[in-house]
PDB file of N, CA and C in Angstrom:
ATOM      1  N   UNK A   1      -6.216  10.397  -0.021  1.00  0.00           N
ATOM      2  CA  UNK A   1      -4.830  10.289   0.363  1.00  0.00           C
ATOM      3  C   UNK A   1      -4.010   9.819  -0.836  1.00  0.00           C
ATOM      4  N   UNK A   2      -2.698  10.038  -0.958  1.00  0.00           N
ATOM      5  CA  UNK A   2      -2.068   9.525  -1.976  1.00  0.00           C
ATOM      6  C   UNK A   2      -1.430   8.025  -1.145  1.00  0.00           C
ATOM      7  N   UNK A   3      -1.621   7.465  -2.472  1.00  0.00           N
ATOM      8  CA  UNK A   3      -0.930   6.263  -2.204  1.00  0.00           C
ATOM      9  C   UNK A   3       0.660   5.626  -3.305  1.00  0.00           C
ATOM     10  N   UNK A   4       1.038   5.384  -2.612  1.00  0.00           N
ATOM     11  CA  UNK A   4       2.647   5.238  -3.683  1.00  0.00           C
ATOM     12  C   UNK A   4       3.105   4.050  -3.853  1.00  0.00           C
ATOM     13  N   UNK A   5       3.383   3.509  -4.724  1.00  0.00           N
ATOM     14  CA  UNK A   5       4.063   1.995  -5.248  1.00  0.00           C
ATOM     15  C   UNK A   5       5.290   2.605  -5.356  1.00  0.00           C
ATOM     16  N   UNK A   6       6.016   1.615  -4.767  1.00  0.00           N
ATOM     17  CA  UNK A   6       7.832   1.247  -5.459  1.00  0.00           C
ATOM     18  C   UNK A   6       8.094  -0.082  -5.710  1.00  0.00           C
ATOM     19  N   UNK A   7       8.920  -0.507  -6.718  1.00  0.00           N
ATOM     20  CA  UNK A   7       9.873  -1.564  -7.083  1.00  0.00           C
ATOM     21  C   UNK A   7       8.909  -2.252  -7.437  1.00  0.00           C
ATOM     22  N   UNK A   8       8.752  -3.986  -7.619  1.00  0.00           N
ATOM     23  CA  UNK A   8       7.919  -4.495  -7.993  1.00  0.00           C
ATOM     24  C   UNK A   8       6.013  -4.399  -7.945  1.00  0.00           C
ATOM     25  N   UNK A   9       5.736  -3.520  -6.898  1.00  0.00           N
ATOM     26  CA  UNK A   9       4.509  -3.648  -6.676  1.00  0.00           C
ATOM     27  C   UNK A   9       4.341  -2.049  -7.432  1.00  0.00           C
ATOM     28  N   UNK A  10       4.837  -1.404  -7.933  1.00  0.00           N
ATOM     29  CA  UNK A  10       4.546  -0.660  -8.688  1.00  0.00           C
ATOM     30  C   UNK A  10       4.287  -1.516 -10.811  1.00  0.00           C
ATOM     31  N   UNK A  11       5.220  -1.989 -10.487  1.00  0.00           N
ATOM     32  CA  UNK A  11       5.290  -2.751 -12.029  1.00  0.00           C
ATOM     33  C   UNK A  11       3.900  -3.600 -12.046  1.00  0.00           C
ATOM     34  N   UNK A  12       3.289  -4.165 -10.780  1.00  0.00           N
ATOM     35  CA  UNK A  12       2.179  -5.076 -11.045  1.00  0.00           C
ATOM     36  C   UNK A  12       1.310  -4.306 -11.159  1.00  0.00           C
ATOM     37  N   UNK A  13       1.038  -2.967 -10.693  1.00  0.00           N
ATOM     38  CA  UNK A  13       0.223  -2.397 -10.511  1.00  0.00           C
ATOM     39  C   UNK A  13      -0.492  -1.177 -11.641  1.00  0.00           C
ATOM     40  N   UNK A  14       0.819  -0.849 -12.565  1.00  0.00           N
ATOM     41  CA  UNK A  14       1.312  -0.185 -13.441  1.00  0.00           C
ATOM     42  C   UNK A  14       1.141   1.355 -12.979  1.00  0.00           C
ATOM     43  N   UNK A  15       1.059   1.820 -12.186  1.00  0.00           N
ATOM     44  CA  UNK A  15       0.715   3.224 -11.381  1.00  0.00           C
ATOM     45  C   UNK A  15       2.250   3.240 -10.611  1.00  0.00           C
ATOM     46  N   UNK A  16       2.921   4.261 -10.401  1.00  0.00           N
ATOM     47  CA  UNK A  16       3.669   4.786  -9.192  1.00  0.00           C
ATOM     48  C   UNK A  16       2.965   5.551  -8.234  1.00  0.00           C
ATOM     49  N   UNK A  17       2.005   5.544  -8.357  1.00  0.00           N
ATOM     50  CA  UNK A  17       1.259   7.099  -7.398  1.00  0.00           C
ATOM     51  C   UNK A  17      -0.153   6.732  -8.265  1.00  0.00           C
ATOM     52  N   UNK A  18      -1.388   7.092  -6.954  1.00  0.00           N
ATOM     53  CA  UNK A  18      -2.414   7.501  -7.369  1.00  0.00           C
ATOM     54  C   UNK A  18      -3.237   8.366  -5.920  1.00  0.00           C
ATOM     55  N   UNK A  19      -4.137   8.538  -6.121  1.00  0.00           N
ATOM     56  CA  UNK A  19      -5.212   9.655  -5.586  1.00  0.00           C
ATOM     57  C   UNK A  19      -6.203   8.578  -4.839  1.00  0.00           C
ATOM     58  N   UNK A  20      -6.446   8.512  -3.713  1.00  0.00           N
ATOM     59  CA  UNK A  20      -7.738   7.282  -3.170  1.00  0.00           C
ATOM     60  C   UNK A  20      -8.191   7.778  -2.158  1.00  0.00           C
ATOM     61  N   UNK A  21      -9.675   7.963  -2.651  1.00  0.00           N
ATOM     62  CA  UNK A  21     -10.838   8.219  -1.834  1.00  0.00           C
ATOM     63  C   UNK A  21     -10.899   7.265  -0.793  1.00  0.00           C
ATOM     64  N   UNK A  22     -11.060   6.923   0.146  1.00  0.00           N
ATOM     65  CA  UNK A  22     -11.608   5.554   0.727  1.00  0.00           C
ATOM     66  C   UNK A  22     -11.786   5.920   2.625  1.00  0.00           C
ATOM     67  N   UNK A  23     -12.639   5.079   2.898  1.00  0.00           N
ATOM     68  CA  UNK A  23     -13.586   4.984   3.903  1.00  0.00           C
ATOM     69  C   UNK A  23     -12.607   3.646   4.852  1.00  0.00           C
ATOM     70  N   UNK A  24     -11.141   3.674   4.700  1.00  0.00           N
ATOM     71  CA  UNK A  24     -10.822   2.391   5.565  1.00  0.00           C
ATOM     72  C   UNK A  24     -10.313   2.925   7.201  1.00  0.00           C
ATOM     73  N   UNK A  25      -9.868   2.197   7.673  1.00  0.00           N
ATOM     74  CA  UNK A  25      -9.902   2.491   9.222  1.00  0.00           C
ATOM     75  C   UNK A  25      -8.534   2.230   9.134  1.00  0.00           C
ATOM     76  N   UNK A  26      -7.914   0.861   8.665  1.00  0.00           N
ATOM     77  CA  UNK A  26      -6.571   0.834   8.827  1.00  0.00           C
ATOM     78  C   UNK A  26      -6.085   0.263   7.613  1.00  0.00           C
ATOM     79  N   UNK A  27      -4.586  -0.123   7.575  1.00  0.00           N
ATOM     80  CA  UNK A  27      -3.847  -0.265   5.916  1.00  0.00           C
ATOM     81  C   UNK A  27      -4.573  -1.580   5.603  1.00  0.00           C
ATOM     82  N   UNK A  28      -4.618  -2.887   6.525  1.00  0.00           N
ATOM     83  CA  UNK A  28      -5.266  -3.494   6.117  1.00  0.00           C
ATOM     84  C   UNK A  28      -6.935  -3.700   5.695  1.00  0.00           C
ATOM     85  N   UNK A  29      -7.375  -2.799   6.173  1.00  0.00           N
ATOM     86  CA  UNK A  29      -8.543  -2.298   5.351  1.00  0.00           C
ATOM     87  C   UNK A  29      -8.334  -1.634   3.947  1.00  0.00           C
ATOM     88  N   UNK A  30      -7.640  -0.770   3.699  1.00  0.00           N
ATOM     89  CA  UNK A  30      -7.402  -0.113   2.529  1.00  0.00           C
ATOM     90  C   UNK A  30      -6.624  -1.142   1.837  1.00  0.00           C
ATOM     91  N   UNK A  31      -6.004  -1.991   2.020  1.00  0.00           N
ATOM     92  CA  UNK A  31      -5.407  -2.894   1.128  1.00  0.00           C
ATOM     93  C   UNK A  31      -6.422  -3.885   0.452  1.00  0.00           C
ATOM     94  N   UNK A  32      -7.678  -4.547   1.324  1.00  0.00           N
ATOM     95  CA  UNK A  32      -8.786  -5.001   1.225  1.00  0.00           C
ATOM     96  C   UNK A  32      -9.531  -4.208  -0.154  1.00  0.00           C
ATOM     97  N   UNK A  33      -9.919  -2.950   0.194  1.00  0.00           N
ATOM     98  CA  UNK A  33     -10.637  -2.131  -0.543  1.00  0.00           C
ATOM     99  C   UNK A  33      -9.596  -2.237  -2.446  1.00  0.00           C
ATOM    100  N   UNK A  34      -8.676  -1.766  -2.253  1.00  0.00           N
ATOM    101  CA  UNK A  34      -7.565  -1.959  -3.532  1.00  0.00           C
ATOM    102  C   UNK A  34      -8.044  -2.535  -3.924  1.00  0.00           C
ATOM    103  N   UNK A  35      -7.895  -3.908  -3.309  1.00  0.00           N
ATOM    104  CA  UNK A  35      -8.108  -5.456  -3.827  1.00  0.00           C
ATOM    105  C   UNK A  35      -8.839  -5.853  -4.901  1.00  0.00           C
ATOM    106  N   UNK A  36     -10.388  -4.933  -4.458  1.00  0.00           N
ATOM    107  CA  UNK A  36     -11.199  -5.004  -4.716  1.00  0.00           C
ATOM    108  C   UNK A  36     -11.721  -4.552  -6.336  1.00  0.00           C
ATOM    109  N   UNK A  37     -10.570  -3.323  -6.380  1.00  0.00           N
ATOM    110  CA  UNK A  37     -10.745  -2.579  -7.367  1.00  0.00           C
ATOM    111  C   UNK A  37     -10.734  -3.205  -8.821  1.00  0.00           C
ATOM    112  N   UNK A  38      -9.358  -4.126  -8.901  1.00  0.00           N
ATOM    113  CA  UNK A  38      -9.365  -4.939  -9.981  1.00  0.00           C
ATOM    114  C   UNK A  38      -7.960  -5.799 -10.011  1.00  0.00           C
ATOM    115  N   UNK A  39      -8.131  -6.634 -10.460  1.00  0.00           N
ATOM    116  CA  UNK A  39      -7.168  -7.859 -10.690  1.00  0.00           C
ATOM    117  C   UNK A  39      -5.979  -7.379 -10.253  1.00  0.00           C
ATOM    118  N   UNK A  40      -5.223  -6.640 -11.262  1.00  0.00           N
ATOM    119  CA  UNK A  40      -4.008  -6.141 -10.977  1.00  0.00           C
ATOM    120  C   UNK A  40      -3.340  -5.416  -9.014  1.00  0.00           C
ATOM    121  N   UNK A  41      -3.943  -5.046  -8.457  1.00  0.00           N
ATOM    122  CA  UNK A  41      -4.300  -4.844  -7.289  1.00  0.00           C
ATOM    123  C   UNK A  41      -4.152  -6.429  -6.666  1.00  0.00           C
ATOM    124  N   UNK A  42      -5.026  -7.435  -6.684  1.00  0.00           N
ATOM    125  CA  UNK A  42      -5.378  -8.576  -6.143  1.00  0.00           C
ATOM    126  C   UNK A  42      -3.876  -9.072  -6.222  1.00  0.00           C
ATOM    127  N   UNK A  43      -3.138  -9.131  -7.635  1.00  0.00           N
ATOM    128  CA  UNK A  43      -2.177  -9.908  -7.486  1.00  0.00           C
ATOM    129  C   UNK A  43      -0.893  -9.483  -6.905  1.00  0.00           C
ATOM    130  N   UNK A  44      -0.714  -7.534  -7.412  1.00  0.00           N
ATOM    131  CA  UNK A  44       0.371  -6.797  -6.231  1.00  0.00           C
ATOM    132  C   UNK A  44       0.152  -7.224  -4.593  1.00  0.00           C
ATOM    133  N   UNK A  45      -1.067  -7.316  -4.304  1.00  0.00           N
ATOM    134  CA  UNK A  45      -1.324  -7.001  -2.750  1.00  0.00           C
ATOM    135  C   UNK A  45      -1.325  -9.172  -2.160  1.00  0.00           C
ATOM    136  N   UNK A  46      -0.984  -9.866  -3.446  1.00  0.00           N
ATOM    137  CA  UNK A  46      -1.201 -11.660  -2.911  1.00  0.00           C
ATOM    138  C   UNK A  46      -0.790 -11.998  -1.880  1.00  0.00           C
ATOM    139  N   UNK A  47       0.617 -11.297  -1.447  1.00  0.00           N
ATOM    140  CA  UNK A  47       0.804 -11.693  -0.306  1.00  0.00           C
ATOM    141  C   UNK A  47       1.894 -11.083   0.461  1.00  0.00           C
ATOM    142  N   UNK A  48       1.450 -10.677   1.771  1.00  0.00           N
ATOM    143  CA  UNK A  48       1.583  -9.356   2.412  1.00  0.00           C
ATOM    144  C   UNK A  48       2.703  -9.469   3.324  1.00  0.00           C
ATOM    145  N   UNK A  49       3.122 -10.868   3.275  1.00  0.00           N
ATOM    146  CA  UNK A  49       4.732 -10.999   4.261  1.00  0.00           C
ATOM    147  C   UNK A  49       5.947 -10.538   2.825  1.00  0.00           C
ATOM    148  N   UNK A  50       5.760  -9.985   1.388  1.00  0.00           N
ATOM    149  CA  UNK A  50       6.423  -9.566   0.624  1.00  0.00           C
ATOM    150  C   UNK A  50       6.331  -7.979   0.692  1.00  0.00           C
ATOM    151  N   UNK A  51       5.414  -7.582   1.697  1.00  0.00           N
ATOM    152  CA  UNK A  51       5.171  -6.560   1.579  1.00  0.00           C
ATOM    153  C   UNK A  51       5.721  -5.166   2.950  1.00  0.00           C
ATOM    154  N   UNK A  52       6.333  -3.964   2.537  1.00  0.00           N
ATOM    155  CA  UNK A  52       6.291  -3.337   4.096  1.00  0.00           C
ATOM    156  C   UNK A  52       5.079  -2.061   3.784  1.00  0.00           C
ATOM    157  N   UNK A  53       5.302  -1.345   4.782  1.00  0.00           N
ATOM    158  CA  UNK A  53       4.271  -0.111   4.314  1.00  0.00           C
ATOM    159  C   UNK A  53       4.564   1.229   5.235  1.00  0.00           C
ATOM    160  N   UNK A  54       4.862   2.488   4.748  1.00  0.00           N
ATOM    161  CA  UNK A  54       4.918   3.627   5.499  1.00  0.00           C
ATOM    162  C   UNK A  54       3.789   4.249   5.473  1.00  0.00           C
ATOM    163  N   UNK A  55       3.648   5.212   6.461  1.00  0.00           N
ATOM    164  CA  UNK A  55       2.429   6.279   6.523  1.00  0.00           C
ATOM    165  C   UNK A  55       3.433   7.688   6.968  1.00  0.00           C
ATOM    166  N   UNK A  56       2.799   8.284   5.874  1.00  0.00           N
ATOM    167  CA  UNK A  56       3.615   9.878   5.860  1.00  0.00           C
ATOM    168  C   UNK A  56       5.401   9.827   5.991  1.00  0.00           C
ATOM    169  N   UNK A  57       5.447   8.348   5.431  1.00  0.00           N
ATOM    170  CA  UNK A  57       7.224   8.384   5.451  1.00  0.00           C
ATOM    171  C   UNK A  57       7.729   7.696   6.824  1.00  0.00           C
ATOM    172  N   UNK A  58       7.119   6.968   7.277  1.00  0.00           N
ATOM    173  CA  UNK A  58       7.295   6.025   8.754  1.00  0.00           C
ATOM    174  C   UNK A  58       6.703   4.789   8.272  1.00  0.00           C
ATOM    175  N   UNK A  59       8.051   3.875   8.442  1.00  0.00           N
ATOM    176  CA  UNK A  59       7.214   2.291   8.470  1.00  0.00           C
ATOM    177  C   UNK A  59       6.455   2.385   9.670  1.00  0.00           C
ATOM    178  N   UNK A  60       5.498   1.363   9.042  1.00  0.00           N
ATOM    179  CA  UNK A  60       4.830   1.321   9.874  1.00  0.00           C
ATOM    180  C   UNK A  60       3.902  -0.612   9.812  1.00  0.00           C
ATOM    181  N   UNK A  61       2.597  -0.570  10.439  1.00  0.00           N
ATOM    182  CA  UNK A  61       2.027  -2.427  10.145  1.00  0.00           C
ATOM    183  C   UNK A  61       0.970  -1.929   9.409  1.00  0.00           C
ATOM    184  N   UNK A  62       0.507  -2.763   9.155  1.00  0.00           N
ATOM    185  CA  UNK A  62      -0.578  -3.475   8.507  1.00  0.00           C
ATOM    186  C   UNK A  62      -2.106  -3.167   8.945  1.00  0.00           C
ATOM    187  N   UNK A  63      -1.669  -3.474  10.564  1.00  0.00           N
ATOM    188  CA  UNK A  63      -3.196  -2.644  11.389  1.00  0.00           C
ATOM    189  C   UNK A  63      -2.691  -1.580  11.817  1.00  0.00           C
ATOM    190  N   UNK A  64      -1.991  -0.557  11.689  1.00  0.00           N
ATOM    191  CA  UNK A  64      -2.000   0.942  11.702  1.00  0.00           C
ATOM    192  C   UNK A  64      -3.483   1.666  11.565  1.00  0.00           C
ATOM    193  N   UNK A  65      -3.583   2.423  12.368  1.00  0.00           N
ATOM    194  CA  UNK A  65      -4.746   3.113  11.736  1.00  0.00           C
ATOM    195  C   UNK A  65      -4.565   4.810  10.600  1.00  0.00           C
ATOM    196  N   UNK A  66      -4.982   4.692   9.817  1.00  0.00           N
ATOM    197  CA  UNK A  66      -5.012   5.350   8.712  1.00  0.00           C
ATOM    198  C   UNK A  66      -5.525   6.976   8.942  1.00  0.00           C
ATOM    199  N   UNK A  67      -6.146   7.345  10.018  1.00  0.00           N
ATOM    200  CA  UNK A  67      -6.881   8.347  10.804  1.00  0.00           C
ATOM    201  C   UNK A  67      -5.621   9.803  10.142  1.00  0.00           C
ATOM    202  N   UNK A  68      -5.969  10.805  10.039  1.00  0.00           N
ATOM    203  CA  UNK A  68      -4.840  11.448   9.667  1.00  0.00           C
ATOM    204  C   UNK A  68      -3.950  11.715   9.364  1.00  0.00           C
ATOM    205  N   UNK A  69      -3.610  10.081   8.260  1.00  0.00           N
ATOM    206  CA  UNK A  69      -2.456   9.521   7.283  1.00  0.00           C
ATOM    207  C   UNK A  69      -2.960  10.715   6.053  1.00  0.00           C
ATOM    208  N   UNK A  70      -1.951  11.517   5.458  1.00  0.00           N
ATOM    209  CA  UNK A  70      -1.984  11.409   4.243  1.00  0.00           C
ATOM    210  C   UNK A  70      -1.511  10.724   3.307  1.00  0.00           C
ATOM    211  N   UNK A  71      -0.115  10.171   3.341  1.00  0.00           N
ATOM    212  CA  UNK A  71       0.319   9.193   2.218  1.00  0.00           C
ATOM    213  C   UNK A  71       0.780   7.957   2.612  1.00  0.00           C
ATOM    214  N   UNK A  72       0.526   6.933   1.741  1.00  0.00           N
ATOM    215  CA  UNK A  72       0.687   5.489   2.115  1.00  0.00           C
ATOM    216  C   UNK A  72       1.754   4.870   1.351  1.00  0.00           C
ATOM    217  N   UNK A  73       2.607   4.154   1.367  1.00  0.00           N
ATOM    218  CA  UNK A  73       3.573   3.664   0.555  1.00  0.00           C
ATOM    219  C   UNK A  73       3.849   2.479   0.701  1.00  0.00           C
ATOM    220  N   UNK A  74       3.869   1.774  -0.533  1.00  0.00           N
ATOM    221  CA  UNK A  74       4.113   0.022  -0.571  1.00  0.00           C
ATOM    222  C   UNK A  74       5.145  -0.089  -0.974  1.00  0.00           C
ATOM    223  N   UNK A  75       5.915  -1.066  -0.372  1.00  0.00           N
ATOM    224  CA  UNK A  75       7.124  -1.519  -1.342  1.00  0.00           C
ATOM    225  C   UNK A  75       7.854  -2.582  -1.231  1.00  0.00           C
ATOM    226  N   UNK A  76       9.062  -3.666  -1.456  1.00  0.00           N
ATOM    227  CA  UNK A  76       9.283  -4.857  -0.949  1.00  0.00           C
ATOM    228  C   UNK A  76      10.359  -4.341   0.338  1.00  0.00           C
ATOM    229  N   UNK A  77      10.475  -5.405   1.229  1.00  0.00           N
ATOM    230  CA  UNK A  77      11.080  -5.485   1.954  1.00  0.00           C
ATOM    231  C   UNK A  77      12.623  -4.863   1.803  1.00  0.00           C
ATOM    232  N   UNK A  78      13.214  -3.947   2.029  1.00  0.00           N
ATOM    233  CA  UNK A  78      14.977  -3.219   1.726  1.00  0.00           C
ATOM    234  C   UNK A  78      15.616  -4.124   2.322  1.00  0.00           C
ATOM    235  N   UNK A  79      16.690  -4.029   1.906  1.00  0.00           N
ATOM    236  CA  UNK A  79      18.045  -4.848   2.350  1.00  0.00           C
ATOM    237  C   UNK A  79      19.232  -3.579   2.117  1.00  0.00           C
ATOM    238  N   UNK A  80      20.009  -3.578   3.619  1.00  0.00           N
ATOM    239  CA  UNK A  80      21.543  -2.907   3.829  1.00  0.00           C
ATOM    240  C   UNK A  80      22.431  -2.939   3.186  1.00  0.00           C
ATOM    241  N   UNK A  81      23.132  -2.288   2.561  1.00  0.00           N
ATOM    242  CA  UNK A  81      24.660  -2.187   2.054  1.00  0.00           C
ATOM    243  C   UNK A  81      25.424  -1.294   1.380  1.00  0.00           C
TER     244      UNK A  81
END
């Protein structure tokens, strides 16, 4: 599935977009797995009330299940105006 960074969690991450194989069930599984990958990951993903997340362009949570998601998107919380 592709996965997409915007705004700051792209800068920690240094990727806008990448390609991920993975075996998770839901975002918070696949966020787990990231994690895992290497540092930079650990410190974008520190802490997840900074965080929202779409699937295929729909916010969506955290325990979403991932089942016939193709794309995932992180980014900080938007603000109106």
């Amino acid at each position: 599935m592709d996965v997409l960074y915007f705004a700051w969690v792209r800068e920690r991450i240094g990727l806008p977009k990448e390609q991920v194989e993975t075996n998770a069930i839901t975002v918070t599984d696949l966020i787990e797995e990231l994690r895992a990958k290497e540092e930079r990951y650990e410190v974008a993903f520190s802490d997840l009330s900074a965080l929202r997340v779409a699937l295929d362009q729909e916010l969506s949570d955290f325990d979403a299940p991932l089942a016939g998601v193709r794309e995932v998107a992180f980014f900080p919380p938007m603000t109106g105006g």
